[in-house]
PDB file of N, CA and C in Angstrom:
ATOM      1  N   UNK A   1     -39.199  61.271  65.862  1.00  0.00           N
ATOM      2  CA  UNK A   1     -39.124  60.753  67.208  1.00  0.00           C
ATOM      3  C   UNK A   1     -40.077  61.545  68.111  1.00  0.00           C
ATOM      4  N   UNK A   2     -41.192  60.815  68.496  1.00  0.00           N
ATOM      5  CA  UNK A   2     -42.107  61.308  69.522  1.00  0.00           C
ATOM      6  C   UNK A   2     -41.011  62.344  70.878  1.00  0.00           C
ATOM      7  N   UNK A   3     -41.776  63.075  71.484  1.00  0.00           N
ATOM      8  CA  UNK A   3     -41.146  63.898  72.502  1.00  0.00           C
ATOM      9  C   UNK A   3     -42.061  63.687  73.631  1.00  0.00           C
ATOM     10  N   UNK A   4     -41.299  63.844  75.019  1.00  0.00           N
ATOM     11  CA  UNK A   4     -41.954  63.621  76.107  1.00  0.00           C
ATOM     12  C   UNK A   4     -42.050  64.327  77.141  1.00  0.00           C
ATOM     13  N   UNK A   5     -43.316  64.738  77.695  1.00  0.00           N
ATOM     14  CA  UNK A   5     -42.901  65.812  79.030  1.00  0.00           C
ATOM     15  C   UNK A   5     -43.603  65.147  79.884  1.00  0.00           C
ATOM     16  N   UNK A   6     -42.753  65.563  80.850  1.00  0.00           N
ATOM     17  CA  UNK A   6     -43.764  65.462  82.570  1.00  0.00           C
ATOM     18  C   UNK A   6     -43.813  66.963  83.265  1.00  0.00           C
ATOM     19  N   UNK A   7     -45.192  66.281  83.286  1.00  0.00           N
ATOM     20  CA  UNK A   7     -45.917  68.233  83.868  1.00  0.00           C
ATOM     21  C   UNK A   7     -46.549  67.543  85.368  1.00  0.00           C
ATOM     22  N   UNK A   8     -46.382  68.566  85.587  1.00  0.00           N
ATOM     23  CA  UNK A   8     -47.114  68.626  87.019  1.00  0.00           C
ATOM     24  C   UNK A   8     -47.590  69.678  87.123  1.00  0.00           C
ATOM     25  N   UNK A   9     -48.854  69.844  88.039  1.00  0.00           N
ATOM     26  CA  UNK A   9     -49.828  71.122  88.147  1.00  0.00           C
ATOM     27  C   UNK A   9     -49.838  70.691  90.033  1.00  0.00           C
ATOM     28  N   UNK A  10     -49.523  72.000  90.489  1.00  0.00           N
ATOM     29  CA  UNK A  10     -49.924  72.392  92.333  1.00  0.00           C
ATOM     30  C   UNK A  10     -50.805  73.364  92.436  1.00  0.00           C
ATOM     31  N   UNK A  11     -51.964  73.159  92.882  1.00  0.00           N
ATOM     32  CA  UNK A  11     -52.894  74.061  92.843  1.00  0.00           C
ATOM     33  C   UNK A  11     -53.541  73.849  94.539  1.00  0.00           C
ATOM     34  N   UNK A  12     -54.708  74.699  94.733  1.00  0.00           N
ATOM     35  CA  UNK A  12     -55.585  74.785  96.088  1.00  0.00           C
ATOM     36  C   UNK A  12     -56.979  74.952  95.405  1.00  0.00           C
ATOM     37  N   UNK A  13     -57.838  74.241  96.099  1.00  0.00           N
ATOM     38  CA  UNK A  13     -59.327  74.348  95.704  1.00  0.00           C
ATOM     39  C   UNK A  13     -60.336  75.507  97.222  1.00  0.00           C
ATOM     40  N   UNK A  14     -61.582  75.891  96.435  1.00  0.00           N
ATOM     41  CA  UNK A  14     -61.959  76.314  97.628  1.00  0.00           C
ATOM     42  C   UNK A  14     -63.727  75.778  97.782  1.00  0.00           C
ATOM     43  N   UNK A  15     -64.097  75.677  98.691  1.00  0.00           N
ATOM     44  CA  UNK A  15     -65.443  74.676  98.737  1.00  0.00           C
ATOM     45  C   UNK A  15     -66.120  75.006  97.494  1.00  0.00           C
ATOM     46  N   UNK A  16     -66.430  75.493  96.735  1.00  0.00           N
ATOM     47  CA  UNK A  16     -66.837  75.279  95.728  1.00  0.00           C
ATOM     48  C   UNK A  16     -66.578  74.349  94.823  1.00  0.00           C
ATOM     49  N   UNK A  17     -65.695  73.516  94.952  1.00  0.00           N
ATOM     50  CA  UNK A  17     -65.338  72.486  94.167  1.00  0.00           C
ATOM     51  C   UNK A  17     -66.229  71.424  94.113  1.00  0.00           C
ATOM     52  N   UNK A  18     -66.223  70.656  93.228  1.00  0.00           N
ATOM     53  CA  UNK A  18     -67.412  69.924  92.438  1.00  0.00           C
ATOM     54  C   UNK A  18     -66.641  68.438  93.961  1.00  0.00           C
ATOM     55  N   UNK A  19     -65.712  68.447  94.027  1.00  0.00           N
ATOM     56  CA  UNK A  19     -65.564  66.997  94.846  1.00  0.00           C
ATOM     57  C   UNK A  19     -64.756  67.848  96.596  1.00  0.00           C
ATOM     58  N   UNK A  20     -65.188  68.902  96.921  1.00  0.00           N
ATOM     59  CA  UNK A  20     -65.303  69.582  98.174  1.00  0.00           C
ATOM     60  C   UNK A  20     -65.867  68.534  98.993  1.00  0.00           C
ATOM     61  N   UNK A  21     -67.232  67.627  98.912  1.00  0.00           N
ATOM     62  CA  UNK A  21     -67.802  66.886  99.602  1.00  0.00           C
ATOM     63  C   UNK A  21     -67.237  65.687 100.106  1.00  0.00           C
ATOM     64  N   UNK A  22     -66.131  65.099  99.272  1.00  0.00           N
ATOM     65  CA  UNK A  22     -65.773  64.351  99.155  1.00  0.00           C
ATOM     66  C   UNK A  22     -64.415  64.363  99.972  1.00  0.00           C
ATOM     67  N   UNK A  23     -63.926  65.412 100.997  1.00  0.00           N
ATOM     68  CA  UNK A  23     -62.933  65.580 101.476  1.00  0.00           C
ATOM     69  C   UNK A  23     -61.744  66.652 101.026  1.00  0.00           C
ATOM     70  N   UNK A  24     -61.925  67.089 100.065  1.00  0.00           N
ATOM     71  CA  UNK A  24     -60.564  68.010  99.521  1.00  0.00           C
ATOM     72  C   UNK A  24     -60.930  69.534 100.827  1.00  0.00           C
ATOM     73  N   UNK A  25     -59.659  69.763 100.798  1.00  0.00           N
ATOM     74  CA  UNK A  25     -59.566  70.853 101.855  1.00  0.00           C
ATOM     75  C   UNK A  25     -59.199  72.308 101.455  1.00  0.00           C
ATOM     76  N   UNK A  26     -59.855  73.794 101.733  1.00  0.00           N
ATOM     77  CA  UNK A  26     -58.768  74.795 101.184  1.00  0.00           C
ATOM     78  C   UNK A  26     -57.757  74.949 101.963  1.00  0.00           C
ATOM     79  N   UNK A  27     -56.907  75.323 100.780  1.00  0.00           N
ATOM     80  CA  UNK A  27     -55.755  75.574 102.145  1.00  0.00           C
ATOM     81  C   UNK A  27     -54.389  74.867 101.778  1.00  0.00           C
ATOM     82  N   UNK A  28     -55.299  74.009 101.425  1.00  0.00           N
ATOM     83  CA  UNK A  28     -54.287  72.434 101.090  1.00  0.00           C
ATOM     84  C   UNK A  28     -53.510  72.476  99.865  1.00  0.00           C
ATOM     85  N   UNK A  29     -52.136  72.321  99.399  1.00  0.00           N
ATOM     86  CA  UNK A  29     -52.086  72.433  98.335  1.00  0.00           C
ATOM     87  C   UNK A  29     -51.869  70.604  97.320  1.00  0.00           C
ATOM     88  N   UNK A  30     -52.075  70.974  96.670  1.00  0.00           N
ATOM     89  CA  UNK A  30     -52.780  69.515  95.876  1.00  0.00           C
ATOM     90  C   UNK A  30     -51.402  69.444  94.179  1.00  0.00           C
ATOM     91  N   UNK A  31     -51.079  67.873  94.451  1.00  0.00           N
ATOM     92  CA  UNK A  31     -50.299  68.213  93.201  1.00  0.00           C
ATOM     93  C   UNK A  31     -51.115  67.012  92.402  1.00  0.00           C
ATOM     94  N   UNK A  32     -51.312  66.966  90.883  1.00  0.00           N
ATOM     95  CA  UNK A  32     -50.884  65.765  90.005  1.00  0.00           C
ATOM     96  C   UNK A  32     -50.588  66.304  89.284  1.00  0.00           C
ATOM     97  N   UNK A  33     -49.431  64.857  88.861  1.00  0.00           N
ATOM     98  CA  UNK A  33     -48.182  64.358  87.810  1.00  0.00           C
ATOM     99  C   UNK A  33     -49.036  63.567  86.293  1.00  0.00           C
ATOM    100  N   UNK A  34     -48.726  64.432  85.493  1.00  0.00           N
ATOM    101  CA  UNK A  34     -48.606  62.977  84.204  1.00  0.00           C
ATOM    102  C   UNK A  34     -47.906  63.345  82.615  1.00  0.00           C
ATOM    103  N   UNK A  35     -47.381  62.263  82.697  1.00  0.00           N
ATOM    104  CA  UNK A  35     -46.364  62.325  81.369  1.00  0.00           C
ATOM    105  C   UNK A  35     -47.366  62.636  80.281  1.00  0.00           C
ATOM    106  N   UNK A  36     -46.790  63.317  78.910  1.00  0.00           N
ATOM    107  CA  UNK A  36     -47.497  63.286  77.922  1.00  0.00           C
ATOM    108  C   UNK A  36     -46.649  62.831  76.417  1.00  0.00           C
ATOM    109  N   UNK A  37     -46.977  62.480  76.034  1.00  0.00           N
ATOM    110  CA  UNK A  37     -46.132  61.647  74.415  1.00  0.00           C
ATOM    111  C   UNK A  37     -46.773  62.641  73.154  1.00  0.00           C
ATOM    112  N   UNK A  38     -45.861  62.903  72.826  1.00  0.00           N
ATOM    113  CA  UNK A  38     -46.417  64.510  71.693  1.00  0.00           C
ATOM    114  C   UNK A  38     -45.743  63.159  69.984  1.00  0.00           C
ATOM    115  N   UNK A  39     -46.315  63.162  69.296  1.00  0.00           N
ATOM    116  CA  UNK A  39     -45.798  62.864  67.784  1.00  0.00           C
ATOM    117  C   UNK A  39     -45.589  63.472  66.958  1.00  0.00           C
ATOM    118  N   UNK A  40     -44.545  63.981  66.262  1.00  0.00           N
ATOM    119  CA  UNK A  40     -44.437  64.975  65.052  1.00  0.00           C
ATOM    120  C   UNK A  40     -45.492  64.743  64.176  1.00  0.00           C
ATOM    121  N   UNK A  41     -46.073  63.862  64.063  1.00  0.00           N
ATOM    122  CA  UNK A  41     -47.152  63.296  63.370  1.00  0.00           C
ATOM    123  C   UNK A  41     -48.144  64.487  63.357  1.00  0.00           C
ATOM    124  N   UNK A  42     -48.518  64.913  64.955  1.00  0.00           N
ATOM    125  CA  UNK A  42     -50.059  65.539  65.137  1.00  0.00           C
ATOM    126  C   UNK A  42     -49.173  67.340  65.921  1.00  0.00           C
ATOM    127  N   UNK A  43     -47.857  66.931  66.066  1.00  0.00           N
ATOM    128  CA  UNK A  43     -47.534  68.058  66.769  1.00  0.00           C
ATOM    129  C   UNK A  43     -46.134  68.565  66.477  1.00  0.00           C
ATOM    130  N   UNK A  44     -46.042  70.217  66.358  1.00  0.00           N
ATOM    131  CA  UNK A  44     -45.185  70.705  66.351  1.00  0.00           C
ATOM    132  C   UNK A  44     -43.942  70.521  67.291  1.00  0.00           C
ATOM    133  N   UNK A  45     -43.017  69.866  67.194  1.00  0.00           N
ATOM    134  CA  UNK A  45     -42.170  69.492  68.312  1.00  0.00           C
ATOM    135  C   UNK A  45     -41.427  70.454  69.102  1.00  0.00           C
ATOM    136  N   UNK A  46     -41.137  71.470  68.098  1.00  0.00           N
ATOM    137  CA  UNK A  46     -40.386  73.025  68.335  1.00  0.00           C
ATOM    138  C   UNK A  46     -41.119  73.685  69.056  1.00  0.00           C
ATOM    139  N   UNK A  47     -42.400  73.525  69.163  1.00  0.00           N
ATOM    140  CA  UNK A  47     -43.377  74.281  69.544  1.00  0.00           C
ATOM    141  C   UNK A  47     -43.920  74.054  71.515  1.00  0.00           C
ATOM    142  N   UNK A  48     -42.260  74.925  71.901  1.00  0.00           N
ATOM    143  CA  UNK A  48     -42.484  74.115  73.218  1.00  0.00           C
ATOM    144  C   UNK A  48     -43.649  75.312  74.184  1.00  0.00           C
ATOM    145  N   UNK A  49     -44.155  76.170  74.083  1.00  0.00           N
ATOM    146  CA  UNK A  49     -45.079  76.523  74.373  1.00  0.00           C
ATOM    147  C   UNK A  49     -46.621  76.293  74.250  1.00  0.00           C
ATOM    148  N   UNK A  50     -46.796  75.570  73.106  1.00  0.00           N
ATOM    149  CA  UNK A  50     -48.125  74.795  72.512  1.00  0.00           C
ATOM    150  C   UNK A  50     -48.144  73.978  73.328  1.00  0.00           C
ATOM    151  N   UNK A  51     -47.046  72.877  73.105  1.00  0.00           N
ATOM    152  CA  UNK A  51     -46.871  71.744  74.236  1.00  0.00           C
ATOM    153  C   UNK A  51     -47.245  71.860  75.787  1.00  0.00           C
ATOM    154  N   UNK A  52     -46.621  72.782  76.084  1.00  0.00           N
ATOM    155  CA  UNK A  52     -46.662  73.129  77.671  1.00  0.00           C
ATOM    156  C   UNK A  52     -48.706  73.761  77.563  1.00  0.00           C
ATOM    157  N   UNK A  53     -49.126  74.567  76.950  1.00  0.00           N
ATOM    158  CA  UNK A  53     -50.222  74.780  76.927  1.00  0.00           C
ATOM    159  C   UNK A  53     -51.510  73.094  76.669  1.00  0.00           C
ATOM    160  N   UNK A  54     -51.296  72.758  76.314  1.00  0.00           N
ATOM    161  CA  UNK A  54     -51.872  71.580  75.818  1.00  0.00           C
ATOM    162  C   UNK A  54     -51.698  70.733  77.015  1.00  0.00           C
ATOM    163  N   UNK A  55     -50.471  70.814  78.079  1.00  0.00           N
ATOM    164  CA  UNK A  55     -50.634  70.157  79.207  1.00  0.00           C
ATOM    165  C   UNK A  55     -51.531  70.979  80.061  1.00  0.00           C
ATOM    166  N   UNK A  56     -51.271  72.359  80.226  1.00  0.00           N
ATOM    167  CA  UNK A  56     -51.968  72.909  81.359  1.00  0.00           C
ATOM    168  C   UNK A  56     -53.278  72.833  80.771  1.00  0.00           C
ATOM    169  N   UNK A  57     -53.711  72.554  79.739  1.00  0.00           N
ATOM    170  CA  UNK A  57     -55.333  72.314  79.746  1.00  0.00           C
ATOM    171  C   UNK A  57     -55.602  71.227  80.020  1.00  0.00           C
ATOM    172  N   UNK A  58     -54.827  70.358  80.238  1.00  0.00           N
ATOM    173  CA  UNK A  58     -55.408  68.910  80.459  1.00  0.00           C
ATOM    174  C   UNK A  58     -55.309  69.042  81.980  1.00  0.00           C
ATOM    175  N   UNK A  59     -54.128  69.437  82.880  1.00  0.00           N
ATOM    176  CA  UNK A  59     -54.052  69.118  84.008  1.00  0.00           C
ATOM    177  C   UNK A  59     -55.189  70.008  84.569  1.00  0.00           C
ATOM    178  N   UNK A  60     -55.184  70.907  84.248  1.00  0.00           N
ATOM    179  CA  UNK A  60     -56.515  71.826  84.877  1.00  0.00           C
ATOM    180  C   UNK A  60     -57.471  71.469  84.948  1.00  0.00           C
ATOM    181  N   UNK A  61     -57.933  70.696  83.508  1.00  0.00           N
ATOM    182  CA  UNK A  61     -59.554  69.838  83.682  1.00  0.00           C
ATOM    183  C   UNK A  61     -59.131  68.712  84.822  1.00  0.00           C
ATOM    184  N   UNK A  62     -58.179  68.234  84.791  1.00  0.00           N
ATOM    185  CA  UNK A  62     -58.162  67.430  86.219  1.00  0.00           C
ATOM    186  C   UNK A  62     -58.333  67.493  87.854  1.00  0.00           C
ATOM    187  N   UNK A  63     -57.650  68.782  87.486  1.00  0.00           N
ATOM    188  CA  UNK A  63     -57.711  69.688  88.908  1.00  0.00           C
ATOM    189  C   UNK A  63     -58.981  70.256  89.301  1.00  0.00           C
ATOM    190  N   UNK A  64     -60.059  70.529  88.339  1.00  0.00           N
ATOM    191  CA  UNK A  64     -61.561  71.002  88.678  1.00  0.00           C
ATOM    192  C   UNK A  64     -61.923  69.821  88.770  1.00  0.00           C
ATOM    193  N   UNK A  65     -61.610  68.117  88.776  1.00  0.00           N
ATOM    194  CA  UNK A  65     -62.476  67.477  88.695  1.00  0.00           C
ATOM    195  C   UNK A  65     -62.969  66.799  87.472  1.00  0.00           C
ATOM    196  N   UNK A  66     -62.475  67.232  86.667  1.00  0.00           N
ATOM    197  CA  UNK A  66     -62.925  66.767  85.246  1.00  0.00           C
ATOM    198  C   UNK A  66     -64.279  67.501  84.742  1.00  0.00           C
ATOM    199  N   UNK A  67     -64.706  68.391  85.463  1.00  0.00           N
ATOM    200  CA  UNK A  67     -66.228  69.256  85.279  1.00  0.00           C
ATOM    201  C   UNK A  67     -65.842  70.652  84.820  1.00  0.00           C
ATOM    202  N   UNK A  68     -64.727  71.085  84.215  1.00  0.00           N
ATOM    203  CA  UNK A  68     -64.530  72.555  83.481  1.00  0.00           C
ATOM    204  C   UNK A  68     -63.285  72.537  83.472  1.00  0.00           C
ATOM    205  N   UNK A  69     -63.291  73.038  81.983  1.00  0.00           N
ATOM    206  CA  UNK A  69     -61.835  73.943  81.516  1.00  0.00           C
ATOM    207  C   UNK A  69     -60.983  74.623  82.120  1.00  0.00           C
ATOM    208  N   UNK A  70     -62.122  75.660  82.672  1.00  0.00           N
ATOM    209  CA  UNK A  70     -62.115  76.835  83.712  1.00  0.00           C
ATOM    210  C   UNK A  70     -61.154  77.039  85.187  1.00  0.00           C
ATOM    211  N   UNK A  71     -61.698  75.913  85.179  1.00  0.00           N
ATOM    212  CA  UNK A  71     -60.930  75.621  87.214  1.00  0.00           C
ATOM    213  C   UNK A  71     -61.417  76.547  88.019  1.00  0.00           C
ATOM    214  N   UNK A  72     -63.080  77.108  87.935  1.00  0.00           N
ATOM    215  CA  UNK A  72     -63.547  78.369  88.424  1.00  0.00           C
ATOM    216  C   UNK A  72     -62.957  78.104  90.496  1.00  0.00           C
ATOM    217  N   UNK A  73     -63.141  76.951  90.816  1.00  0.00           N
ATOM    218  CA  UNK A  73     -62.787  76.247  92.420  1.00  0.00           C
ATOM    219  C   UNK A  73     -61.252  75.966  92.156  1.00  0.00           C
ATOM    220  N   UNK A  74     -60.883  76.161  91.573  1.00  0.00           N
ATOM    221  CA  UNK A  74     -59.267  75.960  91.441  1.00  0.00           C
ATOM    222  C   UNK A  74     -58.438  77.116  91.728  1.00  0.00           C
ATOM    223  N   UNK A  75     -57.583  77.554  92.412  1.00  0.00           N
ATOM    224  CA  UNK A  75     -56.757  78.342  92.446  1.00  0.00           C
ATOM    225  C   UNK A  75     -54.880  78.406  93.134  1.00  0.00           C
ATOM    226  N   UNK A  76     -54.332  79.495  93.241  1.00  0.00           N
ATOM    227  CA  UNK A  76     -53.089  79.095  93.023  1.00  0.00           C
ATOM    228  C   UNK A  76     -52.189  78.119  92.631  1.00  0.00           C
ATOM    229  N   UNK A  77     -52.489  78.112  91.315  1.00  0.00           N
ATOM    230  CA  UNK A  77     -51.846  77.241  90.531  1.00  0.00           C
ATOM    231  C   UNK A  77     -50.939  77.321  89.572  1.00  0.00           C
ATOM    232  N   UNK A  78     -49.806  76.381  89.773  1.00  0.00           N
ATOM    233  CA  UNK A  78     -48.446  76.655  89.594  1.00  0.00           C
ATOM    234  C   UNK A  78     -48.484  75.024  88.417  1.00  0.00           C
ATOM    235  N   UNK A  79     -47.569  75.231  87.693  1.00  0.00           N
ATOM    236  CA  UNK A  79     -46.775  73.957  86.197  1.00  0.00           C
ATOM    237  C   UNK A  79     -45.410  73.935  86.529  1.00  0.00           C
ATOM    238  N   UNK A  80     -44.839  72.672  86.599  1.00  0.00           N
ATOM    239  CA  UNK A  80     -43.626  72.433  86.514  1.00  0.00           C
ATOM    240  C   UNK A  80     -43.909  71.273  85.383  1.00  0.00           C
ATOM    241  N   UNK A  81     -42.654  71.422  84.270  1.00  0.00           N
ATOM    242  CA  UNK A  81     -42.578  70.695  83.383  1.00  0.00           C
ATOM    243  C   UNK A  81     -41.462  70.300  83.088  1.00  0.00           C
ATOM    244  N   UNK A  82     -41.136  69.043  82.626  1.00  0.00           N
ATOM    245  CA  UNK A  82     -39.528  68.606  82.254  1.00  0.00           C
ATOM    246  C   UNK A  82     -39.183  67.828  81.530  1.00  0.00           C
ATOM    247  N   UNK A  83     -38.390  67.663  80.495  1.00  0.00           N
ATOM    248  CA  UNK A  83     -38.530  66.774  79.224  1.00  0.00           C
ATOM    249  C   UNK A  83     -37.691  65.142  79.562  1.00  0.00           C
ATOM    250  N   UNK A  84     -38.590  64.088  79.332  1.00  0.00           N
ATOM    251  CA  UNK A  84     -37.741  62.972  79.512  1.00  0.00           C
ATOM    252  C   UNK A  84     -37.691  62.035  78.704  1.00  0.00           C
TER     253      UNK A  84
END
């Protein structure tokens, strides 16, 4: 049976950000949400730290923008995660 989390990442950017131009503010704090569907197939299910890691790399490349791993313009950033 596949397993499911919802993560959320709250972070703040600072003009250095790749979409700064585009309106994002420092200061501001910024959330996105998204579920993820894990399969015993490709993933350790027990393995609730892998899991949770495997989200914060995804939400992070979101949070820079989709332009680095890194989140070098990304900062104070916080994960809330919860199984549904």
């Amino acid at each position: 049976m596949n397993k499911r989390i919802k993560a959320t990442i709250l972070y703040t950017v600072d003009s250095g950000h790749p979409d700064f131009k585009y309106g994002l503010k420092q200061r501001h704090v910024y959330t996105f949400t998204d579920t993820y569907t894990f399969s015993p197939e490709w993933y350790d299910l027990n393995d609730v730290k892998g899991l949770e890691s495997h989200c914060k790399q995804d939400l992070l490349l979101v949070a820079a923008g989709g332009y680095d791993y890194e989140g070098k313009h990304v900062h104070n950033v916080t994960y809330e995660f919860q199984e549904v």
